[in-house]
PDB file of N, CA and C in Angstrom:
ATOM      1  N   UNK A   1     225.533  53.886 129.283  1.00  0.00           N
ATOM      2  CA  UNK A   1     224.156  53.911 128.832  1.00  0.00           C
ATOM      3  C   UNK A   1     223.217  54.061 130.013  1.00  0.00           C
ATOM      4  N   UNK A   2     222.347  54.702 129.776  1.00  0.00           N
ATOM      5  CA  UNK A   2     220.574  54.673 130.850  1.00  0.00           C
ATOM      6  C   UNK A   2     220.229  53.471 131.082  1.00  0.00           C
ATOM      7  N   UNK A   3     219.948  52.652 131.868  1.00  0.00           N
ATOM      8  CA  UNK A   3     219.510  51.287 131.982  1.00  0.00           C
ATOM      9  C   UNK A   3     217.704  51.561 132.567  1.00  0.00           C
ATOM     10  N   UNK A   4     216.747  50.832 132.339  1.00  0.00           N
ATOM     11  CA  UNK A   4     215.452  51.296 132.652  1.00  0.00           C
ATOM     12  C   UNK A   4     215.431  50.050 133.470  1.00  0.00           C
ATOM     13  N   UNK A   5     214.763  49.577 134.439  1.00  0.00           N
ATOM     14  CA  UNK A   5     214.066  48.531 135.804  1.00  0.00           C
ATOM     15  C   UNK A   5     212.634  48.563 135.862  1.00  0.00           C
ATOM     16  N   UNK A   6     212.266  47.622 134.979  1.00  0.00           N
ATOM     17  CA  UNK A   6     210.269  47.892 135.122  1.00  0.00           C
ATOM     18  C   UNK A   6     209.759  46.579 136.422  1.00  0.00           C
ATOM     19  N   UNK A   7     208.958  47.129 137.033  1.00  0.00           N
ATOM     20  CA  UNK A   7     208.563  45.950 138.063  1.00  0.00           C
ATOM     21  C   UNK A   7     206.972  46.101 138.173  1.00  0.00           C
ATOM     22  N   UNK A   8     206.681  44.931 138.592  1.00  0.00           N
ATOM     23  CA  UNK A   8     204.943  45.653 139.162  1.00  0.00           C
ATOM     24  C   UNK A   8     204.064  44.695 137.847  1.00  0.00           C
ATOM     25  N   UNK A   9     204.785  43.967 137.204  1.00  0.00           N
ATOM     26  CA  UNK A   9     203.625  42.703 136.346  1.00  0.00           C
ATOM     27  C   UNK A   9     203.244  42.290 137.278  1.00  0.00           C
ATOM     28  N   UNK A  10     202.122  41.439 136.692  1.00  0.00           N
ATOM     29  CA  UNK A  10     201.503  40.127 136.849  1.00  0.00           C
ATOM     30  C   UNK A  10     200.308  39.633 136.646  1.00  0.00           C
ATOM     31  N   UNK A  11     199.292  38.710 137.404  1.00  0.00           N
ATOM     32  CA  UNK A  11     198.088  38.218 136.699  1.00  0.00           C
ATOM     33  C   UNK A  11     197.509  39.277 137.467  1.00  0.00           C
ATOM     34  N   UNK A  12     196.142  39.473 136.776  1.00  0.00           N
ATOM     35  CA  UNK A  12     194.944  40.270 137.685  1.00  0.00           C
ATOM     36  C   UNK A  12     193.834  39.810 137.274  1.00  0.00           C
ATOM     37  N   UNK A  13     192.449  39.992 137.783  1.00  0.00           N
ATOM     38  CA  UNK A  13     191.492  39.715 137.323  1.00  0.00           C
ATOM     39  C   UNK A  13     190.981  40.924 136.651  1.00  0.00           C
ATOM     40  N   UNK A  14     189.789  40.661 135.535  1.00  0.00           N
ATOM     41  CA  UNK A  14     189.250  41.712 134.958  1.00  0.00           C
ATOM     42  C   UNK A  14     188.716  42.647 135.733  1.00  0.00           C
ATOM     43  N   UNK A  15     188.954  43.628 135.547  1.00  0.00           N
ATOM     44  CA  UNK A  15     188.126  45.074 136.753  1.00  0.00           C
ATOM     45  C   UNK A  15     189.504  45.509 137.712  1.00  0.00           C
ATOM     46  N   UNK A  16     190.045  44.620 138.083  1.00  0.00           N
ATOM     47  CA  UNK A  16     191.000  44.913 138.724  1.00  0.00           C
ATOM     48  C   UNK A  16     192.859  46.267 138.441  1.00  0.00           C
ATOM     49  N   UNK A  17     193.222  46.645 139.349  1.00  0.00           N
ATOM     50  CA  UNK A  17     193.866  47.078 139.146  1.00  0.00           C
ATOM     51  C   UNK A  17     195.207  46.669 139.246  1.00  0.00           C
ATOM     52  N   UNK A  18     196.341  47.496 138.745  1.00  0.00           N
ATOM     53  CA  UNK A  18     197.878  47.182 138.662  1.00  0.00           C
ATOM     54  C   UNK A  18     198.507  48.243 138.993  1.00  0.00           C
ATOM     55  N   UNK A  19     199.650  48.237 139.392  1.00  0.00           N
ATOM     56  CA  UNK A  19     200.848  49.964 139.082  1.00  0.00           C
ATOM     57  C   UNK A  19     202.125  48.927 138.818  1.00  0.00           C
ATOM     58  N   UNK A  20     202.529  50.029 137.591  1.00  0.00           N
ATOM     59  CA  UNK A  20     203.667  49.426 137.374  1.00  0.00           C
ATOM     60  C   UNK A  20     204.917  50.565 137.353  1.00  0.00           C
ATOM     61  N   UNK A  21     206.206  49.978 137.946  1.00  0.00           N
ATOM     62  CA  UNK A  21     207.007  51.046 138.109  1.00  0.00           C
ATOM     63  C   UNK A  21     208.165  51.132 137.544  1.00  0.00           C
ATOM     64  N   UNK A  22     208.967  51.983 137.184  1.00  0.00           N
ATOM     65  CA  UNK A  22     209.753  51.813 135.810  1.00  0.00           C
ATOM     66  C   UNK A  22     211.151  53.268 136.479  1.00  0.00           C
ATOM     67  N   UNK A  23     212.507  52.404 137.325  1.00  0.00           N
ATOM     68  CA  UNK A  23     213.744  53.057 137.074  1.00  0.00           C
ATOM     69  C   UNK A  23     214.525  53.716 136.313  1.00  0.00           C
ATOM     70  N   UNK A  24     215.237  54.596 136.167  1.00  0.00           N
ATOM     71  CA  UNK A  24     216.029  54.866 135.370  1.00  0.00           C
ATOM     72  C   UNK A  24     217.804  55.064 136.228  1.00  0.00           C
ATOM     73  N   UNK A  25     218.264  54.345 135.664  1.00  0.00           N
ATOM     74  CA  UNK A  25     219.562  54.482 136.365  1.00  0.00           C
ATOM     75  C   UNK A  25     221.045  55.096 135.230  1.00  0.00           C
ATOM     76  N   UNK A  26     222.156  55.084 135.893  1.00  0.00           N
ATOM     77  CA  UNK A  26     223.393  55.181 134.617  1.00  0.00           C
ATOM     78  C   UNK A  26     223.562  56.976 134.718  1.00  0.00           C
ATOM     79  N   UNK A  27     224.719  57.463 133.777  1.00  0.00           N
ATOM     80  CA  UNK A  27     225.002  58.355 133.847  1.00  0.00           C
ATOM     81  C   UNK A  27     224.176  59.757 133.533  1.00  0.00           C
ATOM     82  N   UNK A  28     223.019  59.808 134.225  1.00  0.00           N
ATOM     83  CA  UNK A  28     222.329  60.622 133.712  1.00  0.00           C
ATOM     84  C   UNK A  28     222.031  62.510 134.184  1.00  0.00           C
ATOM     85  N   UNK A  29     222.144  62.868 132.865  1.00  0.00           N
ATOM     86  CA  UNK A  29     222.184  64.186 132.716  1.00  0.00           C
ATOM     87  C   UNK A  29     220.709  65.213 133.246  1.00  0.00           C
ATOM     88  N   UNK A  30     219.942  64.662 132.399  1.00  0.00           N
ATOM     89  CA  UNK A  30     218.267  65.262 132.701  1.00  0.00           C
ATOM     90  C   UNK A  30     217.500  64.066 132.089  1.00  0.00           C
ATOM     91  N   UNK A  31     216.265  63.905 132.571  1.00  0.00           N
ATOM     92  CA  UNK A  31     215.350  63.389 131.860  1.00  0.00           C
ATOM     93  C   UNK A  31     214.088  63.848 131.250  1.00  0.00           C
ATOM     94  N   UNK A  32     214.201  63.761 129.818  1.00  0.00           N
ATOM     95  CA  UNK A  32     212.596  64.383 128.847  1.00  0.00           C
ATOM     96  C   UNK A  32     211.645  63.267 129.416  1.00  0.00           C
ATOM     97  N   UNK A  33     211.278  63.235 128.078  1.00  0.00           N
ATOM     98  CA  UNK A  33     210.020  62.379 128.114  1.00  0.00           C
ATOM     99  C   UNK A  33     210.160  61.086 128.312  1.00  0.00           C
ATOM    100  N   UNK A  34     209.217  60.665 129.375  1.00  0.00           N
ATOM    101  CA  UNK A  34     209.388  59.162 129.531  1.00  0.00           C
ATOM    102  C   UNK A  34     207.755  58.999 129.105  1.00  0.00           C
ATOM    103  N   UNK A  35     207.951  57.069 129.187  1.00  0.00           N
ATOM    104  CA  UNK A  35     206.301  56.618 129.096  1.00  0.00           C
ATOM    105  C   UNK A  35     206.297  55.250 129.038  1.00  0.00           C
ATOM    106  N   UNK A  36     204.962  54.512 128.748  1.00  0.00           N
ATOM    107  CA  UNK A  36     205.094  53.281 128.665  1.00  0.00           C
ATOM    108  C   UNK A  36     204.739  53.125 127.277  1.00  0.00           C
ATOM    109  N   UNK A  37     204.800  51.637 126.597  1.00  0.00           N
ATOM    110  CA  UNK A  37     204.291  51.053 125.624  1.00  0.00           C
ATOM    111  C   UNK A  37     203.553  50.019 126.097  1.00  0.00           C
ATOM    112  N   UNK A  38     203.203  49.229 124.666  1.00  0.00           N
ATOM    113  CA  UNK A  38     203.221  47.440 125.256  1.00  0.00           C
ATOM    114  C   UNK A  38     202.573  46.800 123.663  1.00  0.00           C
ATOM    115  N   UNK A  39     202.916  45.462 123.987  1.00  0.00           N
ATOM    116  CA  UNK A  39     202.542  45.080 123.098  1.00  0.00           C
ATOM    117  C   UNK A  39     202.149  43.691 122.777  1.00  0.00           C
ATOM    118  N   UNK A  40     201.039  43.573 122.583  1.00  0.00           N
ATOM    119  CA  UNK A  40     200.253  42.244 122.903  1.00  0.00           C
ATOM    120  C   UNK A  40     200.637  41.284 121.746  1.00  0.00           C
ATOM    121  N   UNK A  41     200.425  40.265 121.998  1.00  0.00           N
ATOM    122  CA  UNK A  41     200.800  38.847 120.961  1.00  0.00           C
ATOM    123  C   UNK A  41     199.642  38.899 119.692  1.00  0.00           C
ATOM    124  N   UNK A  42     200.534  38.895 119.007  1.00  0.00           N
ATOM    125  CA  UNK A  42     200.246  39.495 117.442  1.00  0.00           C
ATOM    126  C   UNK A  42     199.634  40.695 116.796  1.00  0.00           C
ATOM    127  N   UNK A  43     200.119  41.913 117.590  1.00  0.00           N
ATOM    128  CA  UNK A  43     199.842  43.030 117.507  1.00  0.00           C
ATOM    129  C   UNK A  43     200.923  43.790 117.510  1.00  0.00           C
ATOM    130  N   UNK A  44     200.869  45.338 116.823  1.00  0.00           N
ATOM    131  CA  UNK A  44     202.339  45.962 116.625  1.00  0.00           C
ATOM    132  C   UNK A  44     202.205  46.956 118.498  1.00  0.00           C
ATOM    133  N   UNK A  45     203.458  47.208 118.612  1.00  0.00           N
ATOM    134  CA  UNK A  45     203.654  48.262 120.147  1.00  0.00           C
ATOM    135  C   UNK A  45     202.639  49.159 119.849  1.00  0.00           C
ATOM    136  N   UNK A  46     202.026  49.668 120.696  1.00  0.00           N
ATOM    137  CA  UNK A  46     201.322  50.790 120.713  1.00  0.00           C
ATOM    138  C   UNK A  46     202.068  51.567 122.297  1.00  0.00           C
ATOM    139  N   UNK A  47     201.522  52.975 121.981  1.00  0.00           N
ATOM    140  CA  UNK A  47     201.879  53.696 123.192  1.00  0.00           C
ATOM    141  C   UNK A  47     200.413  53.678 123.942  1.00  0.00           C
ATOM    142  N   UNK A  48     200.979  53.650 125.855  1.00  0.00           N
ATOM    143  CA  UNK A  48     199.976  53.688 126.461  1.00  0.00           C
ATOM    144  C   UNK A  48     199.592  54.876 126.859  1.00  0.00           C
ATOM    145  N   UNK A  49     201.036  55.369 127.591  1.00  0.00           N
ATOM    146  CA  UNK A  49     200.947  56.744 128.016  1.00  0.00           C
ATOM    147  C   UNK A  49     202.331  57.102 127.939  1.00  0.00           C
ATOM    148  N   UNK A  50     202.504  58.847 127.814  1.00  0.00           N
ATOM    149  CA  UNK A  50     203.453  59.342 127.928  1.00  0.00           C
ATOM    150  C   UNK A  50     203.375  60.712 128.906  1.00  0.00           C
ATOM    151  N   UNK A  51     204.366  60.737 129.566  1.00  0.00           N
ATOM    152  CA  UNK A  51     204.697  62.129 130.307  1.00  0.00           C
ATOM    153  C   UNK A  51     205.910  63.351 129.877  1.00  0.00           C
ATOM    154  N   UNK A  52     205.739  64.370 129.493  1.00  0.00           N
ATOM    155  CA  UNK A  52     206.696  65.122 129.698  1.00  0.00           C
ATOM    156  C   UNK A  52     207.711  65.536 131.041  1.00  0.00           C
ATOM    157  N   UNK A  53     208.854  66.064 130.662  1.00  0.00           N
ATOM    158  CA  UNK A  53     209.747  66.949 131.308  1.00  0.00           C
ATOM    159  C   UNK A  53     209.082  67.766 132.299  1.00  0.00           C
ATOM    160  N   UNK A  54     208.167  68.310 131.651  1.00  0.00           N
ATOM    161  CA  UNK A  54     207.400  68.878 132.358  1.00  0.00           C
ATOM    162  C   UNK A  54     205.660  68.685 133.303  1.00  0.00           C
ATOM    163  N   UNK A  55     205.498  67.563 132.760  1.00  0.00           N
ATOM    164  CA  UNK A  55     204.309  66.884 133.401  1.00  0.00           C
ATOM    165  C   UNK A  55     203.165  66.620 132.499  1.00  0.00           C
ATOM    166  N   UNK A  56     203.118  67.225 131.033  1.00  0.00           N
ATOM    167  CA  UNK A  56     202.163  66.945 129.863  1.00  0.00           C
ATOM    168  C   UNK A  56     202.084  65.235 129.684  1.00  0.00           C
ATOM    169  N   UNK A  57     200.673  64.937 130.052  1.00  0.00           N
ATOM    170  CA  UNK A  57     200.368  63.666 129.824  1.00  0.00           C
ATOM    171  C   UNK A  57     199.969  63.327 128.620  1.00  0.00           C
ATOM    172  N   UNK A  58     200.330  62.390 127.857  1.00  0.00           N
ATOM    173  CA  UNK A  58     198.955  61.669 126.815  1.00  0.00           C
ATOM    174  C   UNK A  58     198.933  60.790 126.867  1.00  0.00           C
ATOM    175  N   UNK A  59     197.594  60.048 126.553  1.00  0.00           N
ATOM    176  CA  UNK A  59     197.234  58.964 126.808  1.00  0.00           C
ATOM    177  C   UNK A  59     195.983  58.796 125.171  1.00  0.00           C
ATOM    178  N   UNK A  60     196.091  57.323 124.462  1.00  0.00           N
ATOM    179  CA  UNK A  60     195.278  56.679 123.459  1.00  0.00           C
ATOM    180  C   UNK A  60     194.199  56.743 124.302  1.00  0.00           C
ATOM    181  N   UNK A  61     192.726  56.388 123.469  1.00  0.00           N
ATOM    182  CA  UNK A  61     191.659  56.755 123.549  1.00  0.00           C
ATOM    183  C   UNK A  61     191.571  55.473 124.401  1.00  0.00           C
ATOM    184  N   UNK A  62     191.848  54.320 123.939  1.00  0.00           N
ATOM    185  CA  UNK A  62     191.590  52.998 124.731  1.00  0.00           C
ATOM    186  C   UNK A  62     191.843  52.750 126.460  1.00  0.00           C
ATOM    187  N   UNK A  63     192.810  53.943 126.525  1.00  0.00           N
ATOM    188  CA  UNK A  63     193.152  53.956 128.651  1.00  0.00           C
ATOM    189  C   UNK A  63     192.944  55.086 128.642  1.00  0.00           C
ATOM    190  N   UNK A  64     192.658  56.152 128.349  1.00  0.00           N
ATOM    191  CA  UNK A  64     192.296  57.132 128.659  1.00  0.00           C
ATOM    192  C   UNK A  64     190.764  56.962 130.188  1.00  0.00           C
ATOM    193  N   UNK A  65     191.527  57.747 130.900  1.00  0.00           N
ATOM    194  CA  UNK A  65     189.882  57.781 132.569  1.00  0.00           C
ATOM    195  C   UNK A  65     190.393  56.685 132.682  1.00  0.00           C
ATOM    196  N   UNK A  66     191.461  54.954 132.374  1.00  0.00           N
ATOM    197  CA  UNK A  66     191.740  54.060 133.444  1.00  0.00           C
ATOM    198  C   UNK A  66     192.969  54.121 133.588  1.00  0.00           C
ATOM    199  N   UNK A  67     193.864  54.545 132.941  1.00  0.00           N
ATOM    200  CA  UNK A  67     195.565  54.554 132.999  1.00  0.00           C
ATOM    201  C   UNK A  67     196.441  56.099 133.450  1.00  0.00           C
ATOM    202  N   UNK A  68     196.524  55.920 134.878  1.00  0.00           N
ATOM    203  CA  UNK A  68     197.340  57.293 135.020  1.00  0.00           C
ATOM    204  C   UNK A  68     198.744  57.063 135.051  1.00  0.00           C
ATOM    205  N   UNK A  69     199.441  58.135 134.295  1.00  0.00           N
ATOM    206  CA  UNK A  69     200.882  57.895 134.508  1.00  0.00           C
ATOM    207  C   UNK A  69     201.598  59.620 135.304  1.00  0.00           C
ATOM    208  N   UNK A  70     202.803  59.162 136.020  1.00  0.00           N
ATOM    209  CA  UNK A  70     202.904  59.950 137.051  1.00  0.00           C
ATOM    210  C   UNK A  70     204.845  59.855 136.840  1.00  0.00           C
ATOM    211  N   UNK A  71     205.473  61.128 137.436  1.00  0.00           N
ATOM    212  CA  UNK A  71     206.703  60.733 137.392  1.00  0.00           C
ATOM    213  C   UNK A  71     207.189  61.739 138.418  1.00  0.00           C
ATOM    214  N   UNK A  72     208.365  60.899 139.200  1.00  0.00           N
ATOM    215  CA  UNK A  72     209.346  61.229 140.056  1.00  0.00           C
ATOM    216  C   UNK A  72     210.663  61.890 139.881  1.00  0.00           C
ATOM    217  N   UNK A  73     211.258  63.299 139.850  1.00  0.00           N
ATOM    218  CA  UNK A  73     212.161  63.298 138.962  1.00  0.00           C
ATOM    219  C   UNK A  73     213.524  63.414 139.640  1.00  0.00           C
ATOM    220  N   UNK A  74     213.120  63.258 141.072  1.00  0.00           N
ATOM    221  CA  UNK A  74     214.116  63.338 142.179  1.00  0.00           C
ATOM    222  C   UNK A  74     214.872  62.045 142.004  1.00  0.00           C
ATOM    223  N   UNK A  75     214.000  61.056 141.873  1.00  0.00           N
ATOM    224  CA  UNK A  75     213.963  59.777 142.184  1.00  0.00           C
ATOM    225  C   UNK A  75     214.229  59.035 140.658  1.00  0.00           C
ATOM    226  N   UNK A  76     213.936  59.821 139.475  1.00  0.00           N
ATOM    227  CA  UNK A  76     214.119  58.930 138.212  1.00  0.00           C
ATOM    228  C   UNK A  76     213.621  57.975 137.636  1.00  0.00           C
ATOM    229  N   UNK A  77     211.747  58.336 138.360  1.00  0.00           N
ATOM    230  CA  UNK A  77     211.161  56.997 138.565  1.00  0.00           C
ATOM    231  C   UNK A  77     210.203  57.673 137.674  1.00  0.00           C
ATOM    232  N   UNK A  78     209.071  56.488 136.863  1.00  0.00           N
ATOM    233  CA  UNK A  78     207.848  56.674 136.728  1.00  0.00           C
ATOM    234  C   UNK A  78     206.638  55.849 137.020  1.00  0.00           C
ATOM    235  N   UNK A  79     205.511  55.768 137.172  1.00  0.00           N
ATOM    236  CA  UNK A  79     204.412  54.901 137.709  1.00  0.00           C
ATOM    237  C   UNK A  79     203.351  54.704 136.720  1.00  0.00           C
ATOM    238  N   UNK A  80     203.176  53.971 136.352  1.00  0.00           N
ATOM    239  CA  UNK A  80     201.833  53.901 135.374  1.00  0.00           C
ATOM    240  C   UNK A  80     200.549  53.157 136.404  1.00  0.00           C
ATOM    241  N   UNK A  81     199.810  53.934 137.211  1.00  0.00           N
ATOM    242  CA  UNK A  81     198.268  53.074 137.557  1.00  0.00           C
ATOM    243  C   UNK A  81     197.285  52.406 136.914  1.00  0.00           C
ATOM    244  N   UNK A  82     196.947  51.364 136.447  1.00  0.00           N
ATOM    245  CA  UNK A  82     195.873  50.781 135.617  1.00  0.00           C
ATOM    246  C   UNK A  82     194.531  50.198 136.223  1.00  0.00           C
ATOM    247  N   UNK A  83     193.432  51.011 136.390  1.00  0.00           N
ATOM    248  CA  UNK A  83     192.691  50.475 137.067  1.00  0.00           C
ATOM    249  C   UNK A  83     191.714  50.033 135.852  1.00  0.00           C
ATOM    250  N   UNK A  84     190.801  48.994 136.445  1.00  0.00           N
ATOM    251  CA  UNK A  84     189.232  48.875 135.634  1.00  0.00           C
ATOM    252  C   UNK A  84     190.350  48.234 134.456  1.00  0.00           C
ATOM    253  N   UNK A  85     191.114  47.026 134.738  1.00  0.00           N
ATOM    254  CA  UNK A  85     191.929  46.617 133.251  1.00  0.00           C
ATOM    255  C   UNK A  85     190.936  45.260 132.812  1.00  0.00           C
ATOM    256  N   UNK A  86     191.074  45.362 131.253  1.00  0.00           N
ATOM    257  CA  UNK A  86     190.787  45.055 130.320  1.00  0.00           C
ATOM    258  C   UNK A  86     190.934  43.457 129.739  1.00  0.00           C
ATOM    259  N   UNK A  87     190.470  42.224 129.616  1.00  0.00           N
ATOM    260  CA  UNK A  87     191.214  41.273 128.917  1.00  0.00           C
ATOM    261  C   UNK A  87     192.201  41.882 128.011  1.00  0.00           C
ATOM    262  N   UNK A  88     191.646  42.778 127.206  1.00  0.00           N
ATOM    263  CA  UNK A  88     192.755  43.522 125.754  1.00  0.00           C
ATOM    264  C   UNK A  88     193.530  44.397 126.252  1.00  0.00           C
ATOM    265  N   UNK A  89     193.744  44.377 127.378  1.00  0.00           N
ATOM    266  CA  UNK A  89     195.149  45.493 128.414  1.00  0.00           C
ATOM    267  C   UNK A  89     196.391  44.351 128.615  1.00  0.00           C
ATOM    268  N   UNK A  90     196.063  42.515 128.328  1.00  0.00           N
ATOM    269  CA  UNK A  90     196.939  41.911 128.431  1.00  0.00           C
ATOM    270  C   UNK A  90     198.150  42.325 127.293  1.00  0.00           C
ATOM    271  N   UNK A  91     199.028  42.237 127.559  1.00  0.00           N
ATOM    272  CA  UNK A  91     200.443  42.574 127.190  1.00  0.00           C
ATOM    273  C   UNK A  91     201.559  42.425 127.852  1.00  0.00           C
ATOM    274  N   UNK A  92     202.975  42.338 127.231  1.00  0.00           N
ATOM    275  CA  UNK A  92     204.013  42.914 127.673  1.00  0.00           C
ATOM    276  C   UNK A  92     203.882  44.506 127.739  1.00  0.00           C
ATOM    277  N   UNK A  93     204.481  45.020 128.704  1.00  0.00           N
ATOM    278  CA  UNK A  93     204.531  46.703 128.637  1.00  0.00           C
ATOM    279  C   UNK A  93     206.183  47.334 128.713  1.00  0.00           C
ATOM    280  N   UNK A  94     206.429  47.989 128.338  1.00  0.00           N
ATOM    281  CA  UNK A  94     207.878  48.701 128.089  1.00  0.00           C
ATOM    282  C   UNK A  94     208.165  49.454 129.017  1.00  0.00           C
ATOM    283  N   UNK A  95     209.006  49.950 129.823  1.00  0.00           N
ATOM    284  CA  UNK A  95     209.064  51.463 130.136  1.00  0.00           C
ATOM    285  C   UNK A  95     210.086  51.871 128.893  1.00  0.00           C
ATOM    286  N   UNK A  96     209.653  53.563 128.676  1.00  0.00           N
ATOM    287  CA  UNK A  96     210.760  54.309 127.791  1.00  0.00           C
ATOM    288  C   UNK A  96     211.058  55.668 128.063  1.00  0.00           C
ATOM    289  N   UNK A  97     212.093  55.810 127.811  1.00  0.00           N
ATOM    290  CA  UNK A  97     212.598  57.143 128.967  1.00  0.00           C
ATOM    291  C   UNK A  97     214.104  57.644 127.279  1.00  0.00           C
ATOM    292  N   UNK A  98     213.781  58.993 127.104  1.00  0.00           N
ATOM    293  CA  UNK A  98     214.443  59.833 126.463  1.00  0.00           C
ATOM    294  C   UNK A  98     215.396  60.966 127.446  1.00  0.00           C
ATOM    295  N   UNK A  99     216.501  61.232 126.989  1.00  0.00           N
ATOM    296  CA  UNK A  99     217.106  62.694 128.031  1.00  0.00           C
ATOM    297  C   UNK A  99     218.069  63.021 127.113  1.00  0.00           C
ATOM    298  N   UNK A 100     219.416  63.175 128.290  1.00  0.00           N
ATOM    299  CA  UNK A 100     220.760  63.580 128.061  1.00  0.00           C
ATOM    300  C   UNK A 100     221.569  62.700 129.397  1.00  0.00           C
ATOM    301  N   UNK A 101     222.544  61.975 128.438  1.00  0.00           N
ATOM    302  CA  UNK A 101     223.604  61.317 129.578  1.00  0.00           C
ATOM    303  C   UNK A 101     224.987  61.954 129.047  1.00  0.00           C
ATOM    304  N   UNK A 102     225.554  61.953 129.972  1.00  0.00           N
ATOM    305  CA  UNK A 102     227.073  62.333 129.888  1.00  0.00           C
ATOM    306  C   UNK A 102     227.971  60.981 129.898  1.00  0.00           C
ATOM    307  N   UNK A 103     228.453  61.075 128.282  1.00  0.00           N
ATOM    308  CA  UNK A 103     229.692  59.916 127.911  1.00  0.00           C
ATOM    309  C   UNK A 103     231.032  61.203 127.450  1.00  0.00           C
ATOM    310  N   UNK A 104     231.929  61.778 128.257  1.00  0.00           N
ATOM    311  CA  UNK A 104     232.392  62.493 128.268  1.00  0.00           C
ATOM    312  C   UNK A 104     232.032  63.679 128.509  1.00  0.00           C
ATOM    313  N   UNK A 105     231.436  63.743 127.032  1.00  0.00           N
ATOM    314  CA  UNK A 105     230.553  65.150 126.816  1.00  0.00           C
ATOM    315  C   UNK A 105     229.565  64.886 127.153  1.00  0.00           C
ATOM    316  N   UNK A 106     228.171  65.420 126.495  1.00  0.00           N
ATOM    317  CA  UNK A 106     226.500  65.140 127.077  1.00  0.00           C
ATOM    318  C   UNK A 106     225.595  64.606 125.551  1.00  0.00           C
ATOM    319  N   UNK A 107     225.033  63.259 125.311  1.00  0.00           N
ATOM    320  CA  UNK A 107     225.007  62.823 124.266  1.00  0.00           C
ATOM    321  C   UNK A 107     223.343  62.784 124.802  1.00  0.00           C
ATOM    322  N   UNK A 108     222.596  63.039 123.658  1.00  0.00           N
ATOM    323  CA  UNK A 108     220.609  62.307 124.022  1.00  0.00           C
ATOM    324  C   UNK A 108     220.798  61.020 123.891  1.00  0.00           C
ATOM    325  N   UNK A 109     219.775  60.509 124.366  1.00  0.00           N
ATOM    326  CA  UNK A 109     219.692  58.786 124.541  1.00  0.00           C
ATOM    327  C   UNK A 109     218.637  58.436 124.322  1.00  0.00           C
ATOM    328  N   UNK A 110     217.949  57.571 123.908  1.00  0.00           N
ATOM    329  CA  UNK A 110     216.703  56.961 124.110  1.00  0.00           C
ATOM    330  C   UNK A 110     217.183  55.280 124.968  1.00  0.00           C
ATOM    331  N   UNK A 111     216.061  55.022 125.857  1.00  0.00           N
ATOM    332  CA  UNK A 111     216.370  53.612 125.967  1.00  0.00           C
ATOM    333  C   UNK A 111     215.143  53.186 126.451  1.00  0.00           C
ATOM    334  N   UNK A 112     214.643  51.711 126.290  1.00  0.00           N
ATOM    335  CA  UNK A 112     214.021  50.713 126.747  1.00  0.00           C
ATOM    336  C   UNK A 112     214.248  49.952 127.606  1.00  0.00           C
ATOM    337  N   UNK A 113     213.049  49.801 128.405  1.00  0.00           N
ATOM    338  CA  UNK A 113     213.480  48.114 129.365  1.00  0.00           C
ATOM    339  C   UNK A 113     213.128  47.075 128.910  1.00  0.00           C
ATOM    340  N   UNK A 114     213.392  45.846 129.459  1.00  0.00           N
ATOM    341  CA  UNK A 114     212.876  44.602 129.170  1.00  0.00           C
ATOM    342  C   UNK A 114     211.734  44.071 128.874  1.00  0.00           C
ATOM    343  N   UNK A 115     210.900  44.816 129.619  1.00  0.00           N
ATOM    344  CA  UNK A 115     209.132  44.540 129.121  1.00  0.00           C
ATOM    345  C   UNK A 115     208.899  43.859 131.103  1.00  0.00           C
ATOM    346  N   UNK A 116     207.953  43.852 131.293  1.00  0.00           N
ATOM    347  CA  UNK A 116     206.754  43.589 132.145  1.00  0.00           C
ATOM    348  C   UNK A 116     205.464  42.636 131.531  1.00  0.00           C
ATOM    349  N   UNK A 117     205.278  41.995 131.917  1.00  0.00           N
ATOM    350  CA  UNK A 117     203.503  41.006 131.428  1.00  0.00           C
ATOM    351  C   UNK A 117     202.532  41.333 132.409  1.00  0.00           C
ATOM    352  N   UNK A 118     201.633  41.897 131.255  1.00  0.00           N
ATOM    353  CA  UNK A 118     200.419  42.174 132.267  1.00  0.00           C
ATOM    354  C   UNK A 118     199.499  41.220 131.672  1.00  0.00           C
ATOM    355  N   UNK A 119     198.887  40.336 132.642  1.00  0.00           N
ATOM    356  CA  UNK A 119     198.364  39.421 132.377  1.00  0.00           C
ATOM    357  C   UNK A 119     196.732  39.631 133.034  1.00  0.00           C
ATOM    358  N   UNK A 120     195.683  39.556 132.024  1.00  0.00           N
ATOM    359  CA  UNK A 120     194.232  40.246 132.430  1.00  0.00           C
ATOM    360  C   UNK A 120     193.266  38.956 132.254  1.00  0.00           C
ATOM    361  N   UNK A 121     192.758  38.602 133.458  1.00  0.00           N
ATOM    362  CA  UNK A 121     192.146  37.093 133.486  1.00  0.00           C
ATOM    363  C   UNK A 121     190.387  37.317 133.365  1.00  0.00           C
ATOM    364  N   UNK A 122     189.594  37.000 132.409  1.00  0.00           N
ATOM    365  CA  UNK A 122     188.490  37.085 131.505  1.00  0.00           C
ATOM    366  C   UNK A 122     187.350  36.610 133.008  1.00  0.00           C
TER     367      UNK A 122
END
């Protein structure tokens, strides 16, 4: 399986910024689309941002102009920047990363990481 490594939580103050950075390791073939989620206490996941294969960003209206996301493909990495964050930017955040891994043959995958806490102090 793809295993994902998110690092780069923690507390911040309001206005302040974060980057959070998100591995992909395991038998991997290519990587599509990666991105983040997150999802705050008593609220369903929402997506924050996503990147293509090819570099097509999107981003929800709510981080849109404060959340850039960026990806490494040498490296298998992606970066989400959060500047100007939000009390309502507090959350856990996901990394998620789609491709092709090779389990013999070459199978698509989706996988998740553990989550990250971004913690946004009022």
């Amino acid at each position: 399986q793809v295993q994902l490594a998110e690092s780069g939580g923690g507390l911040v103050q309001a206005g302040g910024s974060l980057r959070l950075s998100c591995t992909a390791s395991g038998s991997i073939v290519s990587l599509g689309a990666m991105g983040w989620y997150r999802r705050a206490p008593g609220k369903q996941r929402e997506l924050v941002a996503l990147i293509g294969s090819g570099g097509s960003t999107n981003y929800p209206s709510s981080v849109k102009g404060r959340f850039t996301i960026s990806r490494n493909n040498t490296k298998n990495t992606i970066d989400l920047h959060m500047n100007s964050l939000k009390p309502e930017d507090a959350a856990v955040y996901y990394c998620y990363a789609s491709g092709f891994e090779r389990r013999l043959g070459v199978h698509s995958f989706t996988s998740w990481g553990q989550g990250t806490q971004v913690t946004v102090s009022s």
